[in-house]
PDB file of N, CA and C in Angstrom:
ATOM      1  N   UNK A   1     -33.688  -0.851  15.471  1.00  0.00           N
ATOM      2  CA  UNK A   1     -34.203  -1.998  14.743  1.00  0.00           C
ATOM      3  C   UNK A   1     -35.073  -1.463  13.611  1.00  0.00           C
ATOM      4  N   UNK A   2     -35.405  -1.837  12.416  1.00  0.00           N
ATOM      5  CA  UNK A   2     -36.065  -1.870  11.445  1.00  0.00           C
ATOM      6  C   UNK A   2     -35.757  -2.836  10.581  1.00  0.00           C
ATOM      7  N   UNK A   3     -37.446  -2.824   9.606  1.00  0.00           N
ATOM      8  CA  UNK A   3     -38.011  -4.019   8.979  1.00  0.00           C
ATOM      9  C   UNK A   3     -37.606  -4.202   7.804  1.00  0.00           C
ATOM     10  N   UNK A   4     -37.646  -5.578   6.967  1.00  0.00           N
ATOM     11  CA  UNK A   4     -37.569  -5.042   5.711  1.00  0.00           C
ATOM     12  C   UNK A   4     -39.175  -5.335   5.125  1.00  0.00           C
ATOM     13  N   UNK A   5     -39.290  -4.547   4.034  1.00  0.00           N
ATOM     14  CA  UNK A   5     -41.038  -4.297   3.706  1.00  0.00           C
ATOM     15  C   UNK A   5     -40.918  -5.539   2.923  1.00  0.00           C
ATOM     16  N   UNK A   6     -41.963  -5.274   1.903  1.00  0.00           N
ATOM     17  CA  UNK A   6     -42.402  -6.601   1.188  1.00  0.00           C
ATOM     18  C   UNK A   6     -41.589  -6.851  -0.145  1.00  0.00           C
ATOM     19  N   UNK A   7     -40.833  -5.636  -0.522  1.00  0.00           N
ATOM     20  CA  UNK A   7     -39.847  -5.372  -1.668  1.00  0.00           C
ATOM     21  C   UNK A   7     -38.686  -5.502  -1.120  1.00  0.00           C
ATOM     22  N   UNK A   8     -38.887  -6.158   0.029  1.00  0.00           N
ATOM     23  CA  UNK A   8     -36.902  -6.069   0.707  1.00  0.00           C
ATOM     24  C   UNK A   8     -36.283  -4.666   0.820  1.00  0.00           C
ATOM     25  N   UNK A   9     -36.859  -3.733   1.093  1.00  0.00           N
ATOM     26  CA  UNK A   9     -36.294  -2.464   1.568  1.00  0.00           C
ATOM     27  C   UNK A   9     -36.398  -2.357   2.809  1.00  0.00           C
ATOM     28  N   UNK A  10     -34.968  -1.289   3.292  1.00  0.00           N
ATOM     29  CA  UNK A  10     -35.078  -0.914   4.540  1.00  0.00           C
ATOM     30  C   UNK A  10     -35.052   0.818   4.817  1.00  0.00           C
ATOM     31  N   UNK A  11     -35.423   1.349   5.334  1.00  0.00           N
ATOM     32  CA  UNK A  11     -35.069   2.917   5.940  1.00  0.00           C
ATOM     33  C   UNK A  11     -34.039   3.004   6.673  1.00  0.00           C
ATOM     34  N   UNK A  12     -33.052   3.663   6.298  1.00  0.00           N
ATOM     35  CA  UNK A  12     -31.921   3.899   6.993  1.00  0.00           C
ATOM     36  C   UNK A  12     -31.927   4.960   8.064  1.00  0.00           C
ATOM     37  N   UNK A  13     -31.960   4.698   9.139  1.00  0.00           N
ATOM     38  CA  UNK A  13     -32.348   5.788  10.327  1.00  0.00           C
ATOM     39  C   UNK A  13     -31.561   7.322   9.854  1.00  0.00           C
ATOM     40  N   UNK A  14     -32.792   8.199  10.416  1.00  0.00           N
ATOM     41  CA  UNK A  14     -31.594   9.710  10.155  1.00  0.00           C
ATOM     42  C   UNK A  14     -30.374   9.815  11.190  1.00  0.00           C
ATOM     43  N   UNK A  15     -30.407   9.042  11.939  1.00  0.00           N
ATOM     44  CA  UNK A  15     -28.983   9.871  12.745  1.00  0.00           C
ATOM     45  C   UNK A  15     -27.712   8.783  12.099  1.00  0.00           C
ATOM     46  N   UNK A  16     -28.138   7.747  10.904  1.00  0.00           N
ATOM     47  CA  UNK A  16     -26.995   7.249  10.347  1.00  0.00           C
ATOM     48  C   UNK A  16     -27.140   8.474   8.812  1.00  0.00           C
ATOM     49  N   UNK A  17     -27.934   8.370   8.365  1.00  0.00           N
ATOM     50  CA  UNK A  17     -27.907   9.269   7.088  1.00  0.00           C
ATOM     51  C   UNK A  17     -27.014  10.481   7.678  1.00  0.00           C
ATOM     52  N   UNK A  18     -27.355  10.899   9.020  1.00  0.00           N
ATOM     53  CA  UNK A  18     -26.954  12.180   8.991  1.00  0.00           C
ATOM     54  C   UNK A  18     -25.350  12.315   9.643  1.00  0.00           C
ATOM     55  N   UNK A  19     -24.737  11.070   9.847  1.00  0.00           N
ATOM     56  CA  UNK A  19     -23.632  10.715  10.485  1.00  0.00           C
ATOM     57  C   UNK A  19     -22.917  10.882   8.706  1.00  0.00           C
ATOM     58  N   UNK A  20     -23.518  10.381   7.871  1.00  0.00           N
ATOM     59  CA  UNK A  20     -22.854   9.251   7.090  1.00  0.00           C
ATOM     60  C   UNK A  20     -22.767  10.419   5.465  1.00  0.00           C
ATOM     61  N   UNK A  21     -23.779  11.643   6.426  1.00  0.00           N
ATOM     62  CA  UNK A  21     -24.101  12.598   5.314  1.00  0.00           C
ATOM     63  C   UNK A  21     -24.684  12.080   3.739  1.00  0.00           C
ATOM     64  N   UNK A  22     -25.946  11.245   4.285  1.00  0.00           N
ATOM     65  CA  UNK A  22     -26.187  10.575   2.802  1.00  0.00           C
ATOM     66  C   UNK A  22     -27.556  11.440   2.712  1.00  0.00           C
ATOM     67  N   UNK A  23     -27.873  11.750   0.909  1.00  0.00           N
ATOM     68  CA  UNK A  23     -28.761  12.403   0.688  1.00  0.00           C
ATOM     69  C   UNK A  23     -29.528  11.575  -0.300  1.00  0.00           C
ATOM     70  N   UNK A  24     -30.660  11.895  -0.674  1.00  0.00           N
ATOM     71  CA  UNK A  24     -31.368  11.183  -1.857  1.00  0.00           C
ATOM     72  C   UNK A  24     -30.093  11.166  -3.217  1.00  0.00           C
ATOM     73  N   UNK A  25     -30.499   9.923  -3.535  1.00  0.00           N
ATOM     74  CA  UNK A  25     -29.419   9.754  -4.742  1.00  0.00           C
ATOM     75  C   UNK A  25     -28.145   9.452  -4.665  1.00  0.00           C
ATOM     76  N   UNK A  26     -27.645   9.647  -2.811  1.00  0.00           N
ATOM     77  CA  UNK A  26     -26.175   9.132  -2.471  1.00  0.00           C
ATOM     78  C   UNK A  26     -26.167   7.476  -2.649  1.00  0.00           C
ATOM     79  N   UNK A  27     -24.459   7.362  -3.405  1.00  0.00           N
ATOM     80  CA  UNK A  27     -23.650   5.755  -3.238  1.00  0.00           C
ATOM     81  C   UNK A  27     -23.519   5.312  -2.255  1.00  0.00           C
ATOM     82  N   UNK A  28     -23.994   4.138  -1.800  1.00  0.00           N
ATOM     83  CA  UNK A  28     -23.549   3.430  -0.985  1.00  0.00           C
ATOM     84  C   UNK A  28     -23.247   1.883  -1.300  1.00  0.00           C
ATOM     85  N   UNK A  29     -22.335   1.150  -0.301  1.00  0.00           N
ATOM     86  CA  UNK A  29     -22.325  -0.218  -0.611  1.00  0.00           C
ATOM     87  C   UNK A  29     -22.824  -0.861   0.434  1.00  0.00           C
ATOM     88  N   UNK A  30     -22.915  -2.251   0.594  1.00  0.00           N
ATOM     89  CA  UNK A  30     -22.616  -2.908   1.268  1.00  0.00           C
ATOM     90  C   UNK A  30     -21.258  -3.934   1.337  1.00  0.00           C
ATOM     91  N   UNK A  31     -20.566  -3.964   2.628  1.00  0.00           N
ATOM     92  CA  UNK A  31     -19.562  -5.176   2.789  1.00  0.00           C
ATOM     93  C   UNK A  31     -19.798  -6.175   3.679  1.00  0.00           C
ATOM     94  N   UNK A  32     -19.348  -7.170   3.280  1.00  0.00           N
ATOM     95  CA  UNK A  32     -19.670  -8.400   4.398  1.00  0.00           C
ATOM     96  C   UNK A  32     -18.163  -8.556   5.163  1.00  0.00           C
ATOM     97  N   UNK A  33     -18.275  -8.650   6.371  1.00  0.00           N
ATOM     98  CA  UNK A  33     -17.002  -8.509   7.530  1.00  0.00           C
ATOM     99  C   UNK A  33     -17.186 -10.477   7.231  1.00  0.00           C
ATOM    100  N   UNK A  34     -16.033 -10.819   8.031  1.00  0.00           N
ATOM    101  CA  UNK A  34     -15.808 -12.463   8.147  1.00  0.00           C
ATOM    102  C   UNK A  34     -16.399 -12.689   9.333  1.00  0.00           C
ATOM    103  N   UNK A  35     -16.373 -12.071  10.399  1.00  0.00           N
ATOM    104  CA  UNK A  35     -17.637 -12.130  11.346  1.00  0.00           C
ATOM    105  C   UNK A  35     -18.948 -12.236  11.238  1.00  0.00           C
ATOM    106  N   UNK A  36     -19.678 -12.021  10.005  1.00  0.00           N
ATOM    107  CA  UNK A  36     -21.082 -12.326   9.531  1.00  0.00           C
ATOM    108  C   UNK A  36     -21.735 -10.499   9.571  1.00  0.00           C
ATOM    109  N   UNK A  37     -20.999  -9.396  10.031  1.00  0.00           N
ATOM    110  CA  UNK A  37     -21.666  -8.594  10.097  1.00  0.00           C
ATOM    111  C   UNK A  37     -21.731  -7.999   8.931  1.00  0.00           C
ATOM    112  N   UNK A  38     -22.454  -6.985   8.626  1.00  0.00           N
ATOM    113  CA  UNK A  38     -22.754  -6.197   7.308  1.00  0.00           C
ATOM    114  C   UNK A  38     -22.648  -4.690   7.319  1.00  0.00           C
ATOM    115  N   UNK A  39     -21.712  -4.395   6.638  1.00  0.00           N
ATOM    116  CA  UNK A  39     -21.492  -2.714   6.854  1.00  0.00           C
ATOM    117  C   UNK A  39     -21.938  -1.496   5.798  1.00  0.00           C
ATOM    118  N   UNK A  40     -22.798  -0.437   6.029  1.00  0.00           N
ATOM    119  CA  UNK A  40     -23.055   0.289   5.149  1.00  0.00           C
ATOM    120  C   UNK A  40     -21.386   1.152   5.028  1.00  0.00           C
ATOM    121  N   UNK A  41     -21.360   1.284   3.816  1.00  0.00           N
ATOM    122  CA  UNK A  41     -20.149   2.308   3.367  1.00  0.00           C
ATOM    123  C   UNK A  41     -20.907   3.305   2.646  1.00  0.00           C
ATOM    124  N   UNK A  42     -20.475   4.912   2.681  1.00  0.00           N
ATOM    125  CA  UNK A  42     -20.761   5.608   2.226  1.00  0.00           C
ATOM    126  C   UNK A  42     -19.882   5.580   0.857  1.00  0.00           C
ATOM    127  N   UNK A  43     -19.926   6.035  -0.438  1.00  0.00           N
ATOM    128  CA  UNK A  43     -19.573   6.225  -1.460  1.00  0.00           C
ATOM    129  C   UNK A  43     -18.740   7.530  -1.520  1.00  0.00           C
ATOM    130  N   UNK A  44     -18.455   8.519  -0.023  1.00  0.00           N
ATOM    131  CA  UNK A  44     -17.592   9.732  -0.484  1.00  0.00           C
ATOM    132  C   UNK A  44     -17.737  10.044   1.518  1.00  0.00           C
ATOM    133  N   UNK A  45     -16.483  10.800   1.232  1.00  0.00           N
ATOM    134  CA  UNK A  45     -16.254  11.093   2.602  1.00  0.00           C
ATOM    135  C   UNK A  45     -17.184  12.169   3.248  1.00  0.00           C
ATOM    136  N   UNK A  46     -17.667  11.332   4.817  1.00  0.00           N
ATOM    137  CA  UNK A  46     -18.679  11.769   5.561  1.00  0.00           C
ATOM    138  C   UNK A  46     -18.348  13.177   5.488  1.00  0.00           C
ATOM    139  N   UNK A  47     -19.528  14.353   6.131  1.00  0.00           N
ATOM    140  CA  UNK A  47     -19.427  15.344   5.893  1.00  0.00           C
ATOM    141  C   UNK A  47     -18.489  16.427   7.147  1.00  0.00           C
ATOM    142  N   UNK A  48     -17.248  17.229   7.095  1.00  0.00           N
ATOM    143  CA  UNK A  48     -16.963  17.798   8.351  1.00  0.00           C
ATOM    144  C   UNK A  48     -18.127  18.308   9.386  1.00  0.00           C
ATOM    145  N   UNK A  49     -17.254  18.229  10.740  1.00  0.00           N
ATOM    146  CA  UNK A  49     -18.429  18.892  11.692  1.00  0.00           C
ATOM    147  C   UNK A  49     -18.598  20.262  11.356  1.00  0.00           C
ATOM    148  N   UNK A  50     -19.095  20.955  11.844  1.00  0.00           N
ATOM    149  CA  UNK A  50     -19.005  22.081  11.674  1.00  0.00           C
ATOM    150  C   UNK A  50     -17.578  22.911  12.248  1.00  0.00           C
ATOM    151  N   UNK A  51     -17.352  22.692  13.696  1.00  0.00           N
ATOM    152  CA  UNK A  51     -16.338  22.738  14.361  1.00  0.00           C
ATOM    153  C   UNK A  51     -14.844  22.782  13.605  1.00  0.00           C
ATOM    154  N   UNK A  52     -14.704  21.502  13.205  1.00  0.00           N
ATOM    155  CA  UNK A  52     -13.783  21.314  12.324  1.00  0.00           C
ATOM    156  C   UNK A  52     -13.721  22.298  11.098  1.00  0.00           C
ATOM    157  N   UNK A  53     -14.737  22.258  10.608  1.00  0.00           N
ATOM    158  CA  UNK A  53     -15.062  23.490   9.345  1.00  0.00           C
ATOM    159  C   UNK A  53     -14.157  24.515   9.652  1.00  0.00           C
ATOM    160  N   UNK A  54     -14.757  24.936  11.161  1.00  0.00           N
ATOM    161  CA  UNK A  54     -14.341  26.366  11.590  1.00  0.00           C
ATOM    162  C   UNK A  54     -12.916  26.554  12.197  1.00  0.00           C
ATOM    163  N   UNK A  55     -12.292  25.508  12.324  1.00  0.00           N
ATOM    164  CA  UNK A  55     -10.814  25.155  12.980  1.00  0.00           C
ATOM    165  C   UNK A  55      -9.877  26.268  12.405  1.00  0.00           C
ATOM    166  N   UNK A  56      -9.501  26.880  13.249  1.00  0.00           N
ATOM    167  CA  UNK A  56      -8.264  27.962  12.247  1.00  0.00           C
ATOM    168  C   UNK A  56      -9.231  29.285  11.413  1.00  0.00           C
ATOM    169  N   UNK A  57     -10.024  29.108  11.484  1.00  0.00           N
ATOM    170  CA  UNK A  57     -10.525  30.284  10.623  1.00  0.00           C
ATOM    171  C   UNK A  57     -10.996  31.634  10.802  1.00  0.00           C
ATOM    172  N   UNK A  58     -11.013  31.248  12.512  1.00  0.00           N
ATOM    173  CA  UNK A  58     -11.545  33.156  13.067  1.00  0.00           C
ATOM    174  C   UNK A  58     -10.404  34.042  13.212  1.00  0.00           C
ATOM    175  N   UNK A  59     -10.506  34.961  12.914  1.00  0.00           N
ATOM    176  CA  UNK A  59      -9.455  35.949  13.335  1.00  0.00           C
ATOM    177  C   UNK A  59     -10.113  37.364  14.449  1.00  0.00           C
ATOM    178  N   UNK A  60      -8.882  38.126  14.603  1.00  0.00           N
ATOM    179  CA  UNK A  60      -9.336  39.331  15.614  1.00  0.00           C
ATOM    180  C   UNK A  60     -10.434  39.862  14.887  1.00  0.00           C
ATOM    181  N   UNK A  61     -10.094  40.219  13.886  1.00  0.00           N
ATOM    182  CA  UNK A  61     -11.185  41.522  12.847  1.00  0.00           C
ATOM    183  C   UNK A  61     -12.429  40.979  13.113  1.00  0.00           C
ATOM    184  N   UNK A  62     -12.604  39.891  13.335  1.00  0.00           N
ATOM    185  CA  UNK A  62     -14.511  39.021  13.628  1.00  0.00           C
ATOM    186  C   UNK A  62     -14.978  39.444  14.274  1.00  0.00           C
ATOM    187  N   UNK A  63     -16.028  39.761  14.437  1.00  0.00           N
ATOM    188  CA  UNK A  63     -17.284  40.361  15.622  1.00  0.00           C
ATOM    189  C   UNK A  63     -18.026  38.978  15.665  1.00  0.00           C
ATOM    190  N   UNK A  64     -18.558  38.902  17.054  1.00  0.00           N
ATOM    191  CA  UNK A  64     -19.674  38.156  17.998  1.00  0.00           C
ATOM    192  C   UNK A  64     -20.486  37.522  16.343  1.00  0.00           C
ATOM    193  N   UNK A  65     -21.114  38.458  15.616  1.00  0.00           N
ATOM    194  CA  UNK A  65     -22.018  37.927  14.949  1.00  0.00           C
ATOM    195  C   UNK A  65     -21.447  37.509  13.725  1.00  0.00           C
ATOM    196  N   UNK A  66     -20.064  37.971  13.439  1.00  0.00           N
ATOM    197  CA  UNK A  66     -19.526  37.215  12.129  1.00  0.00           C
ATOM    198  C   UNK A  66     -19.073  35.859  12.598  1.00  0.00           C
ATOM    199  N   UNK A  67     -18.885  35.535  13.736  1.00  0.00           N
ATOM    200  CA  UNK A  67     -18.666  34.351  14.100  1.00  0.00           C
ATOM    201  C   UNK A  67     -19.499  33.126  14.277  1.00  0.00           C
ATOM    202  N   UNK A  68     -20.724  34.082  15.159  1.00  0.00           N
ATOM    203  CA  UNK A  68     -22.079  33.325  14.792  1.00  0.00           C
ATOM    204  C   UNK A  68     -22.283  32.858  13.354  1.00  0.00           C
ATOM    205  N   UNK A  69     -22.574  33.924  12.347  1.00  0.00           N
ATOM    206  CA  UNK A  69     -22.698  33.258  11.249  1.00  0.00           C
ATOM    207  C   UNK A  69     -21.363  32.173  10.346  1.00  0.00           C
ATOM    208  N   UNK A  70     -20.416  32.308  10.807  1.00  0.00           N
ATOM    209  CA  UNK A  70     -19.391  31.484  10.051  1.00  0.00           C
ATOM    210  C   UNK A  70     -20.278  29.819  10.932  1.00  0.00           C
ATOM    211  N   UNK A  71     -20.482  29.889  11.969  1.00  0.00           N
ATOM    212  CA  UNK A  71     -21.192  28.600  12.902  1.00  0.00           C
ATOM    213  C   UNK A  71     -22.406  28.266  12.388  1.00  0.00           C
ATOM    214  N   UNK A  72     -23.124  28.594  11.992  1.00  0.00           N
ATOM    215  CA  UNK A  72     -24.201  28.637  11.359  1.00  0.00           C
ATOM    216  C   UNK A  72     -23.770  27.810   9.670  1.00  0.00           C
ATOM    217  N   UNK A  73     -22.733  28.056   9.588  1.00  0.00           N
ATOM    218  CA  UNK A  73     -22.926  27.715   7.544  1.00  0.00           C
ATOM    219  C   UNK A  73     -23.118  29.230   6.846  1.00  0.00           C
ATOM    220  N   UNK A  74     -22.895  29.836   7.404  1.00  0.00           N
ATOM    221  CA  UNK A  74     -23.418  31.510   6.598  1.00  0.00           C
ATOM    222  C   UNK A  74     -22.325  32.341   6.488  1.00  0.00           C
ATOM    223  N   UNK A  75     -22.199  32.930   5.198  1.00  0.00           N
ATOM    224  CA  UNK A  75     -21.150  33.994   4.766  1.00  0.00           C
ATOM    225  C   UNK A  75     -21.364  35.351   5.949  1.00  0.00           C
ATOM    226  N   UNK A  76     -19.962  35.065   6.631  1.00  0.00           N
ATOM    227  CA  UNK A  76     -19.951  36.724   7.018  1.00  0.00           C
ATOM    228  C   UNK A  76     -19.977  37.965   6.425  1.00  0.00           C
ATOM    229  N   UNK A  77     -21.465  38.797   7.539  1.00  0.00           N
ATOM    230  CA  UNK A  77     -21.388  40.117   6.460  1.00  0.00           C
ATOM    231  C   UNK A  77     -21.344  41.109   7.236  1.00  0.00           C
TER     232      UNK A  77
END
């Protein structure tokens, strides 16, 4: 649940920002469903998991810690 302030704003919880991968300055809309509900849309496709990132991409030649870092977001070195 959250309020709207006195300017009609709301805070968009982080575990939707962070679902929805929105950053300061990200598009969004709103849509109205025929059910009365209201949907945030992101303006660009949510961000991969990491998992997914990593789908297909290890090979034998990888060591323990080049793998770690490909999991991490970090260039193997």
């Amino acid at each position: 649940m959250t309020r709207l302030t006195a300017k009609c704003q709301v805070t968009i919880p982080k575990r939707v920002r962070d679902r929805l991968g929105l950053k300061p300055g990200s598009d969004v809309a709103f849509e109205a469903a025929v059910d009365g509900r209201i949907y945030l849309v992101a303006e660009h496709e949510p961000p991969k998991s990491v998992f997914a990132t990593l789908r297909g991409s290890a090979k034998l030649a990888l060591s323990t810690d080049e793998i770690m870092a490909l999991s991490r977001g970090e260039e193997p070195g």
